[in-house]
C-alpha atoms as a PDB file:
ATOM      1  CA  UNK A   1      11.646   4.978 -19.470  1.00  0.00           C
ATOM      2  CA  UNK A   2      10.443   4.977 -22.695  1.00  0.00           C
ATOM      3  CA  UNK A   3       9.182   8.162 -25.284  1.00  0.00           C
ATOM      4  CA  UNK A   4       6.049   7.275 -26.637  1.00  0.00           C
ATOM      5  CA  UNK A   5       4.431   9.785 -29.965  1.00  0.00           C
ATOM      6  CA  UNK A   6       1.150   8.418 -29.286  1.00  0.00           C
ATOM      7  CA  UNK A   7      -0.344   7.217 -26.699  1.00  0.00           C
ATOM      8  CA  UNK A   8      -2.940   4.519 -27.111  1.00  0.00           C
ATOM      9  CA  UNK A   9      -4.265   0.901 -26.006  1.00  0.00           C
ATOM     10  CA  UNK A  10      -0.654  -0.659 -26.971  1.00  0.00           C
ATOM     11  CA  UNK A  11       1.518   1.950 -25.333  1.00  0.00           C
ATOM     12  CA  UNK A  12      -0.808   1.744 -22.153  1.00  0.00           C
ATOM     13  CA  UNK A  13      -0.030  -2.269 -22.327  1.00  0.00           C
ATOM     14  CA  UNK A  14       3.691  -1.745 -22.218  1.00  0.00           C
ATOM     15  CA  UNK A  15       3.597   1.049 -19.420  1.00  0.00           C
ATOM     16  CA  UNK A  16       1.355  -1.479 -17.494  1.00  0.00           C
ATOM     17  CA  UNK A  17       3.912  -4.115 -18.102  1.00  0.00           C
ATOM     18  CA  UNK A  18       6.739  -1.806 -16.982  1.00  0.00           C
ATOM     19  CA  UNK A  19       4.553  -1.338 -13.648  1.00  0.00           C
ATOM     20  CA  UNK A  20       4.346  -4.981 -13.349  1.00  0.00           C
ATOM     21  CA  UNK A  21       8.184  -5.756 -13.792  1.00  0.00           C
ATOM     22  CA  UNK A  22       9.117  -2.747 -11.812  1.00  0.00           C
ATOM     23  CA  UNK A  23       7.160  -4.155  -8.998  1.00  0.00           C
ATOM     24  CA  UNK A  24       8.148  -7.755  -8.790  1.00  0.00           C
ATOM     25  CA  UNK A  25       7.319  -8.534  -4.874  1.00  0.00           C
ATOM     26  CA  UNK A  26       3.753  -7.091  -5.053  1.00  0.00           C
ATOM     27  CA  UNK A  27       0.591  -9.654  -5.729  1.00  0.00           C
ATOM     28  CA  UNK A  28      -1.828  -6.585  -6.922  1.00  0.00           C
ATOM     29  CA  UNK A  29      -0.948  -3.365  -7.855  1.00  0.00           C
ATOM     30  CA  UNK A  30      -3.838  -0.520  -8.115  1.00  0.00           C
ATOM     31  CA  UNK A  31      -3.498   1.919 -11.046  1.00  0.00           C
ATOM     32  CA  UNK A  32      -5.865   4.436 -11.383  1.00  0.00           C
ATOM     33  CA  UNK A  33      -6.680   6.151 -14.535  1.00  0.00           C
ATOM     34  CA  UNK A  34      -9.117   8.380 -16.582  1.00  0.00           C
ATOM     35  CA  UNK A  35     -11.786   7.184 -18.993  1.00  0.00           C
ATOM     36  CA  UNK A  36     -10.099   7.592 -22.111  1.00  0.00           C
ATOM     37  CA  UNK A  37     -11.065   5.610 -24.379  1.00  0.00           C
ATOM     38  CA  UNK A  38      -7.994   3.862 -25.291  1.00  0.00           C
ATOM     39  CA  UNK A  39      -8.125   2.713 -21.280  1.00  0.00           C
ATOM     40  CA  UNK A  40     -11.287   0.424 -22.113  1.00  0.00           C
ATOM     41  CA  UNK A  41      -9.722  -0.972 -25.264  1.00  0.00           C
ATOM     42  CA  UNK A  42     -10.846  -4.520 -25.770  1.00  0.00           C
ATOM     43  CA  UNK A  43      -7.007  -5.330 -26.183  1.00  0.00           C
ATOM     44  CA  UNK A  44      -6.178  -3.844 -22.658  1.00  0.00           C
ATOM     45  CA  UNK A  45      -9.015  -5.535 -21.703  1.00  0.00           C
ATOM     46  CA  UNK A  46      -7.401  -8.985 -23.391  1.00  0.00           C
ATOM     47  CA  UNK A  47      -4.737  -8.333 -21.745  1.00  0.00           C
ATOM     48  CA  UNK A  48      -5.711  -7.701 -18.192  1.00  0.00           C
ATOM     49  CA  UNK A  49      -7.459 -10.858 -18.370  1.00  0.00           C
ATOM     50  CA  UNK A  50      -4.716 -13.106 -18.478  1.00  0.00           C
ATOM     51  CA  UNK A  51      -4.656 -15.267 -15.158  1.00  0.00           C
ATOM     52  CA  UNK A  52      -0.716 -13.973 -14.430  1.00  0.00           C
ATOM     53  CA  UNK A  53      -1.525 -10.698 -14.211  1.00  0.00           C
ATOM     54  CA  UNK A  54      -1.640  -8.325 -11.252  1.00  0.00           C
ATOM     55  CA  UNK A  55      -2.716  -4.967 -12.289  1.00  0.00           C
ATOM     56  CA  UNK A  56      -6.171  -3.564 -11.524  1.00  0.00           C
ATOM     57  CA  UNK A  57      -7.415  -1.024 -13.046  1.00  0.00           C
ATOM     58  CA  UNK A  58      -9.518   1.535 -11.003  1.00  0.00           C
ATOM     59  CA  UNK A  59     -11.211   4.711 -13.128  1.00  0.00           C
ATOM     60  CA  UNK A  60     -11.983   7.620 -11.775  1.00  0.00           C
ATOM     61  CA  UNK A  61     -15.584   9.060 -12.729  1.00  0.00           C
ATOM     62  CA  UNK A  62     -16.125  10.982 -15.691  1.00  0.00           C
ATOM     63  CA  UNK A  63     -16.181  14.841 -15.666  1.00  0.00           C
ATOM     64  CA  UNK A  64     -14.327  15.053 -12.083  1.00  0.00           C
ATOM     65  CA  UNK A  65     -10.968  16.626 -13.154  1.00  0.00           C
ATOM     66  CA  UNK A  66     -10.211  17.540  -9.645  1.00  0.00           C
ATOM     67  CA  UNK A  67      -9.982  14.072  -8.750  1.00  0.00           C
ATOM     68  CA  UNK A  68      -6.647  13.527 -11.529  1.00  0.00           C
ATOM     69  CA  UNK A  69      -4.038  14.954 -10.315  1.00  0.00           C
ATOM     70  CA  UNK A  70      -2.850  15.520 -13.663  1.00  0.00           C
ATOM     71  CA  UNK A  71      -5.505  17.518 -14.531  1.00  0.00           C
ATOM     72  CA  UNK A  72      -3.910  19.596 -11.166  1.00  0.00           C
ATOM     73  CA  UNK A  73      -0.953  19.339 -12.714  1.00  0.00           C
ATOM     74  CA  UNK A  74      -2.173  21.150 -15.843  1.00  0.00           C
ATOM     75  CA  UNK A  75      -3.484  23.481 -13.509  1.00  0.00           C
ATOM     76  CA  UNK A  76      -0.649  24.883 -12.446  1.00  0.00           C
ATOM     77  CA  UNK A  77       1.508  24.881 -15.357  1.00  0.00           C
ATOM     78  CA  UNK A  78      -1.346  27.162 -16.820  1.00  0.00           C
ATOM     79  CA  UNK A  79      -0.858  29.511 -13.726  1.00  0.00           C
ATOM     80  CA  UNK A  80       2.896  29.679 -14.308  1.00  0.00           C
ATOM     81  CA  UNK A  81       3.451  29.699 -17.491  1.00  0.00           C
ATOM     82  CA  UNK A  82       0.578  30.706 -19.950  1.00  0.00           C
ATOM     83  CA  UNK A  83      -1.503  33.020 -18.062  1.00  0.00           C
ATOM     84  CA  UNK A  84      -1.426  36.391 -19.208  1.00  0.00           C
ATOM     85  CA  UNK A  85       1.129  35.886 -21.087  1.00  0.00           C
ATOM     86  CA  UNK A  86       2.171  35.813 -24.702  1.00  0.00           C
ATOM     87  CA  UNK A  87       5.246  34.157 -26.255  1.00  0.00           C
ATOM     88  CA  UNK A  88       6.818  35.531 -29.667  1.00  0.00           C
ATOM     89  CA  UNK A  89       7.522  32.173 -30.345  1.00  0.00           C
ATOM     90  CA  UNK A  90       6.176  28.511 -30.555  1.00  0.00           C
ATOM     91  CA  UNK A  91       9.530  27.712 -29.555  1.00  0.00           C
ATOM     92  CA  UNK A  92       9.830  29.675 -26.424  1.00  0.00           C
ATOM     93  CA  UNK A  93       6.365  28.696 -25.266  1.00  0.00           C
ATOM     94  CA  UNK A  94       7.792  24.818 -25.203  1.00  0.00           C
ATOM     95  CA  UNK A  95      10.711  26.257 -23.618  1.00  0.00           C
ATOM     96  CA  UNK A  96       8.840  27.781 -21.225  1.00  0.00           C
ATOM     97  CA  UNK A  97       6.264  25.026 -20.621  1.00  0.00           C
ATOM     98  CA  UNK A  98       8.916  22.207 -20.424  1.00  0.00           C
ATOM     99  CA  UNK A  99      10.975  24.637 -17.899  1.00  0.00           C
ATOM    100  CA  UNK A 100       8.015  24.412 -15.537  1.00  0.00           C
ATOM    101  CA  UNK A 101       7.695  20.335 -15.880  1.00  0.00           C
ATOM    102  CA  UNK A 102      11.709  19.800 -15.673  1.00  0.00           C
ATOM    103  CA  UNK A 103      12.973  22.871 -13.439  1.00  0.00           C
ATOM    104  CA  UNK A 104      10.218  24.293 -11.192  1.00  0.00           C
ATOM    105  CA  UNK A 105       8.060  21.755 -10.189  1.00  0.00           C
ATOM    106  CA  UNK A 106      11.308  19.786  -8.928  1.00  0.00           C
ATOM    107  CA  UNK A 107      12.896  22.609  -7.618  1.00  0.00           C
ATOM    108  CA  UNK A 108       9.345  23.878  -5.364  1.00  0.00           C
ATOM    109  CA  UNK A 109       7.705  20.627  -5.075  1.00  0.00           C
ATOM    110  CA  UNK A 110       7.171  21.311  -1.561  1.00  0.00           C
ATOM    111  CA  UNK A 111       5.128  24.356  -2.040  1.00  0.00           C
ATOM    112  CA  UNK A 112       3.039  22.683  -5.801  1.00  0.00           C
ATOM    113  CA  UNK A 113       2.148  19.368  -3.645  1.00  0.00           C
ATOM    114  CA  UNK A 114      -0.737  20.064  -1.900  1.00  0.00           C
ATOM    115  CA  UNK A 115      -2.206  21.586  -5.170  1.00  0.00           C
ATOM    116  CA  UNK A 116      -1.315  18.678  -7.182  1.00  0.00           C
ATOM    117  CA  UNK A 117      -1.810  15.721  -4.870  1.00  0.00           C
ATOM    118  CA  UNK A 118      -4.685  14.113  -3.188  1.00  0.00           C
ATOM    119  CA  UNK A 119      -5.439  14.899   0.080  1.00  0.00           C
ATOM    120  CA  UNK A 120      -8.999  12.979   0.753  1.00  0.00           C
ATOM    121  CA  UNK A 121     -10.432  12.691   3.959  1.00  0.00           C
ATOM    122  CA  UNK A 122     -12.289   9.074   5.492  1.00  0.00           C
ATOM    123  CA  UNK A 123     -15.564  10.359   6.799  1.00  0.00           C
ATOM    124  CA  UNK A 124     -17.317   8.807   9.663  1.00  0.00           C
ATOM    125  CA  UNK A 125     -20.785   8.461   8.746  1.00  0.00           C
ATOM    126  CA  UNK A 126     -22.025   8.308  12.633  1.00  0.00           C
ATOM    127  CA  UNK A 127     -20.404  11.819  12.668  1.00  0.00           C
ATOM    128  CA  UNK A 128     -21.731  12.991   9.174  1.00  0.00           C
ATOM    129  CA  UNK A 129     -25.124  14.374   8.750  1.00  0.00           C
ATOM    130  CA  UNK A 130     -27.083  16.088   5.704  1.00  0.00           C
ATOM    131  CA  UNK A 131     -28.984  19.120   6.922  1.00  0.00           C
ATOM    132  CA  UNK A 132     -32.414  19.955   4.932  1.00  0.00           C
END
């Protein structure tokens, strides 16, 4: 695990080459991501190129937050943590937002998954139909 200040094209590389060595056994691995910008950097781009590599890169589409579970994510730490409420302190409102990412979303996972992860159905288009 590594603590990264800033996150950009080179820190992307070296979590993408953490996913790689992590993952030894597997020929491709699928990561899907956002369209920062930093995600289309000619360097990642460089770098995904190279005929030994195994990640893919998938993006999901612009302006669909509810497809990043992240953004889900976010979500709910707004609904716990800042809404309607108002800290005296900078330093309590990190408390309190860092509480909610290291204690509570561990701790009631089981009740925060289904609002954070994806849960997308295969449609059968014989049994789909557009009304007009």
């Amino acid at each position: 695990m590594r603590d990264e200040l800033t996150i950009n094209a080179e820190t992307l590389i070296a979590l993408l080459a953490m996913i790689e060595s992590h993952y030894p056994a597997k020929r491709v691995i699928h990561v899907f991501l956002d369209n920062a910008g930093y995600h289309h950097a000619k360097v990642v781009m460089a770098w995904l190129a190279r005929p030994t590599c195994r990640i893919r890169l998938h993006y999901i589409p612009p302006y669909c937050p509810h497809l990043n579970p992240i953004e889900r994510l976010w979500g709910l730490m707004h609904k716990h943590t800042t809404h309607n409420r108002c800290y005296p302190t900078f330093r309590e409102f990190c408390t309190a937002l860092l509480s909610f990412l290291r204690e509570d979303v561990p701790r009631n996972w089981r009740s925060l998954c289904d609002s954070v992860s994806d849960n997308f159905r295969v449609i059968d288009p014989d049994q789909f139909r557009v009304l007009t």
